[in-house]
N, C-alpha and C. Protein backbone atom coordinates (compact mmCIF):
# COMPACT_ATOMS: atom_id res chain seq x y z
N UNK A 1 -61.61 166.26 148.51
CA UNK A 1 -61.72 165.96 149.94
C UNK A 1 -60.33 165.82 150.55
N UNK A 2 -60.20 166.62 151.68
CA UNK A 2 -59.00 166.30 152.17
C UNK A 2 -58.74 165.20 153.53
N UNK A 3 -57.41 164.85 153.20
CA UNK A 3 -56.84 163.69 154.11
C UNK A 3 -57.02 164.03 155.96
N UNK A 4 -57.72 163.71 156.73
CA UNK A 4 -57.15 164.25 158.71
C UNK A 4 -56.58 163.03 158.60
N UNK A 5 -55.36 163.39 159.07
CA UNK A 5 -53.91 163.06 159.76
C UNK A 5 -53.66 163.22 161.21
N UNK A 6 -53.44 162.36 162.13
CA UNK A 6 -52.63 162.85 163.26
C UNK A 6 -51.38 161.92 163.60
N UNK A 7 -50.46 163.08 163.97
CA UNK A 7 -49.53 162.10 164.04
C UNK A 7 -49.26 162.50 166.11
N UNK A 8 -48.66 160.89 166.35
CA UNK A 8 -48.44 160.67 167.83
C UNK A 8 -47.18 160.35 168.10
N UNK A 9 -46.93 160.96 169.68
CA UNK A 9 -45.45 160.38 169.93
C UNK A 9 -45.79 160.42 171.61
N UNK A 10 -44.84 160.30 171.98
CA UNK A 10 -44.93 160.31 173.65
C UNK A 10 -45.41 161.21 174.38
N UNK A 11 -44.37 162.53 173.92
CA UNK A 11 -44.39 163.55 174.49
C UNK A 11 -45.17 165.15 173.70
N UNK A 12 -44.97 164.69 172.45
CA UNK A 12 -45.77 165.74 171.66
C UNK A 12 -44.78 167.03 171.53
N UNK A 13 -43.28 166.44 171.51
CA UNK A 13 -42.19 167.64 172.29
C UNK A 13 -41.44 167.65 171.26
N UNK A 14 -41.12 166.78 170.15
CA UNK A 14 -40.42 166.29 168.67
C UNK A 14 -40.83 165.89 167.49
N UNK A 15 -40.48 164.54 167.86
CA UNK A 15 -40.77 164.07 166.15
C UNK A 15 -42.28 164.49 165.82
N UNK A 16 -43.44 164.23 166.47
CA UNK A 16 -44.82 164.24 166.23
C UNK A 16 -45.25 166.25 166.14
N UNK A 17 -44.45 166.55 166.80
CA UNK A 17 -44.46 168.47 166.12
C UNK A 17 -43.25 168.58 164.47
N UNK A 18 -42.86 167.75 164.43
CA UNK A 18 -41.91 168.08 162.92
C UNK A 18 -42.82 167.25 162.09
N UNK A 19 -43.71 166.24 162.47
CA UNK A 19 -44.06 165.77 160.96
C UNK A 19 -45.36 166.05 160.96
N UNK A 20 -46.06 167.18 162.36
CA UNK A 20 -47.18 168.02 161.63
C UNK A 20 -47.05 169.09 160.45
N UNK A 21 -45.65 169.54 161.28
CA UNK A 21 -44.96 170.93 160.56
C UNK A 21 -44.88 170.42 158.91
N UNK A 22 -44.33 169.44 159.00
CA UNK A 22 -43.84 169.18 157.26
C UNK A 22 -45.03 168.52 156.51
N UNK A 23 -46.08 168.02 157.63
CA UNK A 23 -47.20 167.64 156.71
C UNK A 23 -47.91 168.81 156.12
N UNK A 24 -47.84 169.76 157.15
CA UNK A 24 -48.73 171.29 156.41
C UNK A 24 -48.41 172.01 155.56
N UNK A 25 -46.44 171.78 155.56
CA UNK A 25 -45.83 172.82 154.40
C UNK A 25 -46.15 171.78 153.48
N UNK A 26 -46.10 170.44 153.27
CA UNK A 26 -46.23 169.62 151.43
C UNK A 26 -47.62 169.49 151.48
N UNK A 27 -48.34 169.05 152.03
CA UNK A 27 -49.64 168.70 152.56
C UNK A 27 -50.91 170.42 151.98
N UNK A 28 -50.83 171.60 152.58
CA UNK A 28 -51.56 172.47 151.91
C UNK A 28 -52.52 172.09 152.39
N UNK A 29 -53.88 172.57 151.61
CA UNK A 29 -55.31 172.38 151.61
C UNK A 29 -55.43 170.87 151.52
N UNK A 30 -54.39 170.11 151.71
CA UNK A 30 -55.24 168.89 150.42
C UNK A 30 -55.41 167.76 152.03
N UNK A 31 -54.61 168.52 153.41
CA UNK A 31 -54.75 167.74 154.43
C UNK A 31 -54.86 168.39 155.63
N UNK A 32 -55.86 167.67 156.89
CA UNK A 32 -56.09 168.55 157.89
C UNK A 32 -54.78 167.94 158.69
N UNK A 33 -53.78 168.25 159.64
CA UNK A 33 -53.55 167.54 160.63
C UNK A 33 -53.39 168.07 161.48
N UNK A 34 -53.17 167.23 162.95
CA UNK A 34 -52.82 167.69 164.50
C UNK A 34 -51.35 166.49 164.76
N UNK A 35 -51.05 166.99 165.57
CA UNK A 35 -50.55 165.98 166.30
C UNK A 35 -50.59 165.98 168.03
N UNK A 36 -50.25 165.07 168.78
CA UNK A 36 -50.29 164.88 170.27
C UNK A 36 -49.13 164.01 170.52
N UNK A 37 -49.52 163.82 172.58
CA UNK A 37 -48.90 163.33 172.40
C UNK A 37 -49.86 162.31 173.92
N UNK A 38 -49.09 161.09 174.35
CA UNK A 38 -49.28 160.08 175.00
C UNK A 38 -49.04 160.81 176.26
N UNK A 39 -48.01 161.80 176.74
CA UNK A 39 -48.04 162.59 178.06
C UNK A 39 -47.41 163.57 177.68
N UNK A 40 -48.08 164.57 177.23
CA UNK A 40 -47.83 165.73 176.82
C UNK A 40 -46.39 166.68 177.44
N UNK A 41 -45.34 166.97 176.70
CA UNK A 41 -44.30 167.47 177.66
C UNK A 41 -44.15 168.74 177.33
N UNK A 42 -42.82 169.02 177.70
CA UNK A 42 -42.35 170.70 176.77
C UNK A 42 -41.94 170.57 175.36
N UNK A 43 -41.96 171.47 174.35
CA UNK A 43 -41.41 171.83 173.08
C UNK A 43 -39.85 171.01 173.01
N UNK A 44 -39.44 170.45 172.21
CA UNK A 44 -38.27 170.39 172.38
C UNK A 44 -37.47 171.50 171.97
N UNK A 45 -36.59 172.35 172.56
CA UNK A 45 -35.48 173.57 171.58
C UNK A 45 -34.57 172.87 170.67
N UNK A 46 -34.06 171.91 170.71
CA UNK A 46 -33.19 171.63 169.97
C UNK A 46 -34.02 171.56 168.41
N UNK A 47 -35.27 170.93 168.52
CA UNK A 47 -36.38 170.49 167.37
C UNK A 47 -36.56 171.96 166.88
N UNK A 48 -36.76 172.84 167.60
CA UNK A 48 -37.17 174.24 167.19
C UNK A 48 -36.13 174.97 166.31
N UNK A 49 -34.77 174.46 167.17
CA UNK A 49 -33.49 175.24 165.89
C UNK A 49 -33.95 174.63 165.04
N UNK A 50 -33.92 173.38 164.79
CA UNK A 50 -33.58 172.50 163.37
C UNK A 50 -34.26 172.80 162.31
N UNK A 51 -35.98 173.40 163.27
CA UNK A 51 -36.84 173.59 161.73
C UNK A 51 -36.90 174.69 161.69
N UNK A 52 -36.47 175.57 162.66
CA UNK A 52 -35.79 177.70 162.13
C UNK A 52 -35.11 177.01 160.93
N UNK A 53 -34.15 176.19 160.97
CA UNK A 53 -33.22 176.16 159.75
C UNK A 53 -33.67 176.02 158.09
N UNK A 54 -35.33 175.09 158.28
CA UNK A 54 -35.95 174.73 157.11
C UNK A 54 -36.89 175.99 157.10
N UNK A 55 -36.52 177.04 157.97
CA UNK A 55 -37.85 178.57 157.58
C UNK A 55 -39.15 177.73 158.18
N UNK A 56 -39.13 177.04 159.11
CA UNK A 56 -40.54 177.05 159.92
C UNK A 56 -40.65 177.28 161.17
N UNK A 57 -41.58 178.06 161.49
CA UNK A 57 -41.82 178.20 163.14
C UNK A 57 -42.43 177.77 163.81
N UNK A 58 -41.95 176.85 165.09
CA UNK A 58 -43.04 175.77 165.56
C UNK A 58 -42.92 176.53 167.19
N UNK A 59 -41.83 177.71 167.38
CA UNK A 59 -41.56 178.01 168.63
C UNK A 59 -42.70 178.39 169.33
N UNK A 60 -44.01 178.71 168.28
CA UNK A 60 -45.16 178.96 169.77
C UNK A 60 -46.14 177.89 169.70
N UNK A 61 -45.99 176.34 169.03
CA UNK A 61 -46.32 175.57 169.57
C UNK A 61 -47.05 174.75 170.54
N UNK A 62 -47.99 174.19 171.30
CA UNK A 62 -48.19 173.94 172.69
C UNK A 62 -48.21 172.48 171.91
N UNK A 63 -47.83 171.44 173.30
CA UNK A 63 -48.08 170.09 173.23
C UNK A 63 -49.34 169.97 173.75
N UNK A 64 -49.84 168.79 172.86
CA UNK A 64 -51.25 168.41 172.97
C UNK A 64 -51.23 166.77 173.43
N UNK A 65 -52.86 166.56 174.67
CA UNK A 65 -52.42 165.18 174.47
C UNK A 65 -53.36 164.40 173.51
N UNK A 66 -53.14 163.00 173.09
CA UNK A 66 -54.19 162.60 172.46
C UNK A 66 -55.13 162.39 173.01
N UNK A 67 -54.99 162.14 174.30
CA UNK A 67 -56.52 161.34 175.22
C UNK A 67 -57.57 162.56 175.14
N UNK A 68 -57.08 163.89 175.37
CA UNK A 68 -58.14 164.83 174.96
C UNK A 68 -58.66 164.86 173.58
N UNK A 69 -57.96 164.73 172.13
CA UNK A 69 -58.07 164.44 171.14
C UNK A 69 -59.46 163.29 171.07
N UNK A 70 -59.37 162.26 171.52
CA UNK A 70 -59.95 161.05 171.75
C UNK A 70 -61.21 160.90 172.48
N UNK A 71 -61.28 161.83 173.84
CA UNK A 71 -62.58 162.50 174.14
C UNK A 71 -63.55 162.81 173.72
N UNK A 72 -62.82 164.00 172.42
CA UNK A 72 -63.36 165.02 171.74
C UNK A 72 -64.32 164.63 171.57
N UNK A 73 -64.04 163.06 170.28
CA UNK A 73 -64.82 162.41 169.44
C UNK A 73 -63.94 162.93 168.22
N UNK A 74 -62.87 163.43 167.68
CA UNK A 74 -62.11 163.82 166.74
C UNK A 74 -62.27 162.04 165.92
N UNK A 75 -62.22 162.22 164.66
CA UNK A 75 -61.85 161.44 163.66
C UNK A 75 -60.69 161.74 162.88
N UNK A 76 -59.88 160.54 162.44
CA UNK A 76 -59.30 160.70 161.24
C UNK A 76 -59.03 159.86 160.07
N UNK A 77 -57.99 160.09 159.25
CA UNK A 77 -58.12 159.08 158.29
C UNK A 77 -56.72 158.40 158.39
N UNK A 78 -55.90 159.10 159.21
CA UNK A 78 -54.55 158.58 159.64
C UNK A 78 -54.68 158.63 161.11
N UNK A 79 -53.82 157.35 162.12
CA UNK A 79 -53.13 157.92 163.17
C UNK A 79 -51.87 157.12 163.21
N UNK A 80 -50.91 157.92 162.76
CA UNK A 80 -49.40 157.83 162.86
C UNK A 80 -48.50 158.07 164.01
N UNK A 81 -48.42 156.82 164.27
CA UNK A 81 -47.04 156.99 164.84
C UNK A 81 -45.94 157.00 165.04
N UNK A 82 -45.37 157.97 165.24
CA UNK A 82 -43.79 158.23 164.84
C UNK A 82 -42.82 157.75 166.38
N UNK A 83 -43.21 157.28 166.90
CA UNK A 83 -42.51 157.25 168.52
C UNK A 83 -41.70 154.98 168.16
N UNK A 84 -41.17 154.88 169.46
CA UNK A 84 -41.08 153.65 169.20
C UNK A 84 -42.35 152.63 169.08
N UNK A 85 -41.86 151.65 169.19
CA UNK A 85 -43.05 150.27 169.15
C UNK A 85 -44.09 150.26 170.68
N UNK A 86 -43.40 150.34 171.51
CA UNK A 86 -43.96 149.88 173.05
C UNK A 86 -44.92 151.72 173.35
N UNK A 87 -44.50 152.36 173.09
CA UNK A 87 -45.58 153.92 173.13
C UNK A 87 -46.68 153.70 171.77
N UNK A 88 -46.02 153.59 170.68
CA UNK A 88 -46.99 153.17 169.61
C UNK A 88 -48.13 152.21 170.34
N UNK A 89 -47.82 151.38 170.85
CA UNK A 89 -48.96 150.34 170.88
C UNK A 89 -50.12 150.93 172.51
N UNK A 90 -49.92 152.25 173.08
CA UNK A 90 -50.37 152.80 173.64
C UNK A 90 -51.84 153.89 173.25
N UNK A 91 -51.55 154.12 171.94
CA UNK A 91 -52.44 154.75 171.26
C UNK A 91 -53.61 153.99 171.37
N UNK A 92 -54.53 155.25 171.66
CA UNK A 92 -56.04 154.62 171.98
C UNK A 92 -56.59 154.48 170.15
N UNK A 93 -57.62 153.36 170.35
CA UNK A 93 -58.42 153.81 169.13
C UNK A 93 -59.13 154.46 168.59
N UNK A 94 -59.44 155.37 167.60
CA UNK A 94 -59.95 156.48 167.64
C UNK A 94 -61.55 155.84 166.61
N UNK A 95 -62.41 156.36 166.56
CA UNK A 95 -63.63 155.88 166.24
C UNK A 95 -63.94 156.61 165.27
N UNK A 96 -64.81 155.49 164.15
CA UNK A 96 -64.71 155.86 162.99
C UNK A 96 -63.20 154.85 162.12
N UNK A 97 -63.42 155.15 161.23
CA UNK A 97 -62.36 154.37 160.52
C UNK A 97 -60.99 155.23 160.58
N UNK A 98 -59.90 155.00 160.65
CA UNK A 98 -58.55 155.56 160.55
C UNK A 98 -57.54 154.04 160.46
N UNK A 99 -56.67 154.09 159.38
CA UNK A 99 -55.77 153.33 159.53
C UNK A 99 -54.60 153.90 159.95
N UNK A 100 -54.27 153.07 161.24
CA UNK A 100 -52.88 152.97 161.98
C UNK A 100 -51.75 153.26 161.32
N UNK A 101 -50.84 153.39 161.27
CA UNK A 101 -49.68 153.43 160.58
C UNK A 101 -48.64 153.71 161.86
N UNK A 102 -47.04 153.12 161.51
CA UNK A 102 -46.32 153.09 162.87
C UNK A 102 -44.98 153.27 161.85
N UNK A 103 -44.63 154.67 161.85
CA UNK A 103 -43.02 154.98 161.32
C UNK A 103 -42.39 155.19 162.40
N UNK A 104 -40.91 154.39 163.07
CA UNK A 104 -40.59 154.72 163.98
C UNK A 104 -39.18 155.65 163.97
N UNK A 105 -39.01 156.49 164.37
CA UNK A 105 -38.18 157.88 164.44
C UNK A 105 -37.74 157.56 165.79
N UNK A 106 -35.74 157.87 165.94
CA UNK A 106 -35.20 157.77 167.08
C UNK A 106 -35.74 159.05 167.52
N UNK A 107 -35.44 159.72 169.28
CA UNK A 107 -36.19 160.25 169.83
C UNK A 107 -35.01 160.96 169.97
N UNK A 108 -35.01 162.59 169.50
CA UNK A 108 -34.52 163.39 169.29
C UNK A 108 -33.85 163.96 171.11
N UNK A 109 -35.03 163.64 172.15
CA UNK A 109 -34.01 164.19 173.38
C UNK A 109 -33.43 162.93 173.62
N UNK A 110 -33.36 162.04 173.17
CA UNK A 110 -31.77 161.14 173.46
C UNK A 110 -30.54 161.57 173.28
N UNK A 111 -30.60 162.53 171.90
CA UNK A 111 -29.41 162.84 171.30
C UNK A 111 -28.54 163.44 172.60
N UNK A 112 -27.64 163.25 172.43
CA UNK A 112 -25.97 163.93 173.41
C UNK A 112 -25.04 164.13 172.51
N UNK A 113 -24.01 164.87 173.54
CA UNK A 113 -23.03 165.35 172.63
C UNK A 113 -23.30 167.00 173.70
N UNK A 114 -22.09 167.59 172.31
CA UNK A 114 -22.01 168.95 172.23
C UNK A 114 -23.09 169.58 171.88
N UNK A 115 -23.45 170.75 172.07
CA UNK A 115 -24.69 171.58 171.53
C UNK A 115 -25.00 170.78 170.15
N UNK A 116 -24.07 170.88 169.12
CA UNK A 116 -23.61 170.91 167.62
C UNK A 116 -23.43 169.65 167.56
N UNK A 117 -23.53 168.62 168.54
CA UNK A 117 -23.53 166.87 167.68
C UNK A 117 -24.82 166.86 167.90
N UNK A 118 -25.49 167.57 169.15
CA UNK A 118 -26.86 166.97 169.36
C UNK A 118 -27.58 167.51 168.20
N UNK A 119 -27.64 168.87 167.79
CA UNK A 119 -27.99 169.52 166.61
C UNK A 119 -28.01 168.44 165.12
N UNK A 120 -26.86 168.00 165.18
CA UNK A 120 -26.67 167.25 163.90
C UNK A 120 -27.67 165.93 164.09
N UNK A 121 -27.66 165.63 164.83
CA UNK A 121 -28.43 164.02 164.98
C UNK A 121 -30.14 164.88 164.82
N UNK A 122 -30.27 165.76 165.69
CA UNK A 122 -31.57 166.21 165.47
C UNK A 122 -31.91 166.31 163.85
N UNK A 123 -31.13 166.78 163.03
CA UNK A 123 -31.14 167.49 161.77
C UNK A 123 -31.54 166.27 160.98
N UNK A 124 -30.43 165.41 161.32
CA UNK A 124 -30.83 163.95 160.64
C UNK A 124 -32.23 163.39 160.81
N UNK A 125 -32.86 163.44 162.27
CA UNK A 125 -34.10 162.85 162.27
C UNK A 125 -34.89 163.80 161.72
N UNK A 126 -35.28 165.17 161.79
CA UNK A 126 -35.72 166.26 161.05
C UNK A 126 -35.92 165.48 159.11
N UNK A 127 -35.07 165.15 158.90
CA UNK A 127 -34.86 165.14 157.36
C UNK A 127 -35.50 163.70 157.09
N UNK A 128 -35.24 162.85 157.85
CA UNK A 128 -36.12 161.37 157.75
C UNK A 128 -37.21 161.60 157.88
N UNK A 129 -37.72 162.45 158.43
CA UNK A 129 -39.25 162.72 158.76
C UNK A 129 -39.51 163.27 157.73
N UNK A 130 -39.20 164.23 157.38
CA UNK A 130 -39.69 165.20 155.98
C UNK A 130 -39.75 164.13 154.51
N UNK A 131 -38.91 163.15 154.95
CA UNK A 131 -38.76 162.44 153.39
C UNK A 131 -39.96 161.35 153.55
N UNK A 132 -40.27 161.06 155.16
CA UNK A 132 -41.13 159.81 154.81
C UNK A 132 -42.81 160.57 154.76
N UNK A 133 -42.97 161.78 155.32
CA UNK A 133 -43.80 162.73 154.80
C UNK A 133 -44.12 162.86 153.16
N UNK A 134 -43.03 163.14 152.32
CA UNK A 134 -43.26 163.19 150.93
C UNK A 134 -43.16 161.84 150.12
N UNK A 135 -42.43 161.04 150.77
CA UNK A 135 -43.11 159.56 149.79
C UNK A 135 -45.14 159.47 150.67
N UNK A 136 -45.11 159.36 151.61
CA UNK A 136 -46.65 159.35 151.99
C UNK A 136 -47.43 160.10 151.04
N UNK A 137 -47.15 161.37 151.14
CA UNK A 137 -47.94 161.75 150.28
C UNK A 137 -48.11 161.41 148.88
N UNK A 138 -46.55 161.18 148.11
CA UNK A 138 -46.68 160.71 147.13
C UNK A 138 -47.94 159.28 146.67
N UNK A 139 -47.72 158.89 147.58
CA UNK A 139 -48.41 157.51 147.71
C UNK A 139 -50.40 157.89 147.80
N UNK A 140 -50.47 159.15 148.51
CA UNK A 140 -52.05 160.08 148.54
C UNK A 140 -52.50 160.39 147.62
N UNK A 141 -51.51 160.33 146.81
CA UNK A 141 -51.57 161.12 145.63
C UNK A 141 -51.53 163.23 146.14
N UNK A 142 -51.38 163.44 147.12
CA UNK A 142 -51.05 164.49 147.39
C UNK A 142 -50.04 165.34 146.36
N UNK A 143 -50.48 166.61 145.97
CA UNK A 143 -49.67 166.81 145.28
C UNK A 143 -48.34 168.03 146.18
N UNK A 144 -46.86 167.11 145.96
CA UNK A 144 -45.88 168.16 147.17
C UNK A 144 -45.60 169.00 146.40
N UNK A 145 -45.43 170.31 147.14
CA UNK A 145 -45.15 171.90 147.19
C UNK A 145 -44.01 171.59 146.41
């Protein structure tokens, strides 16, 4: 039986599109996920180089929000959030059993700088995400790629 996962963020424009992406490349058959977001925005580009760099393509993407998610009647067995504390605690409850979970990830369009500092800070949150992805799973017993 596999794990539904969703993970949430504000905008559905970053972190919550990189740790669908990396849940599906370690994740496989063994988990469904989506992610959304609280007010659905644009893609982030900077997020899009970072994971061209890990060989994934998220560039045709659309942001989703959760409140449609939540409508649906969608269930899961996760809803993660990767955004701060004060948007985290915005998430509706979703029905049916799902335990909460709240990893918080700085927010990638903060980053400034040059093209190439903002890049680097992106890269960094990119890689925190991917690692707290594979201890999770570790912990699923998921087995990673």
């Amino acid at each position: 039986m596999y794990k539904k996962i969703l993970f949430v963020c504000v905008h559905n424009s970053a972190r919550s599109q990189m740790a669908e992406a990396f849940a599906k490349k370690h994740g496989g058959d063994k988990v469904f996920v989506e992610s959304a977001g609280l007010e659905p925005g644009e893609l982030n580009q900077d997020v899009v180089k970072v994971m061209a760099e890990k060989g994934i393509d998220i560039s045709g993407n659309k942001t989703k929000s959760v409140f449609d998610f939540f409508k649906e009647g969608r269930t899961y067995n996760y809803v993660i959030a990767v955004c701060d504390k004060e948007a985290a605690e915005k998430c509706p409850i979703f029905p049916g059993f799902s335990e909460r979970l709240h990893w918080p990830f700085p927010d990638p369009s903060a980053a400034t700088g040059s093209e190439e500092e903002r890049l680097e800070k992106v890269r960094k949150i990119r890689d925190e995400i991917e690692d707290k992805i594979k201890e999770f799973f570790k912990k699923l017993n998921i087995i990673i790629d």
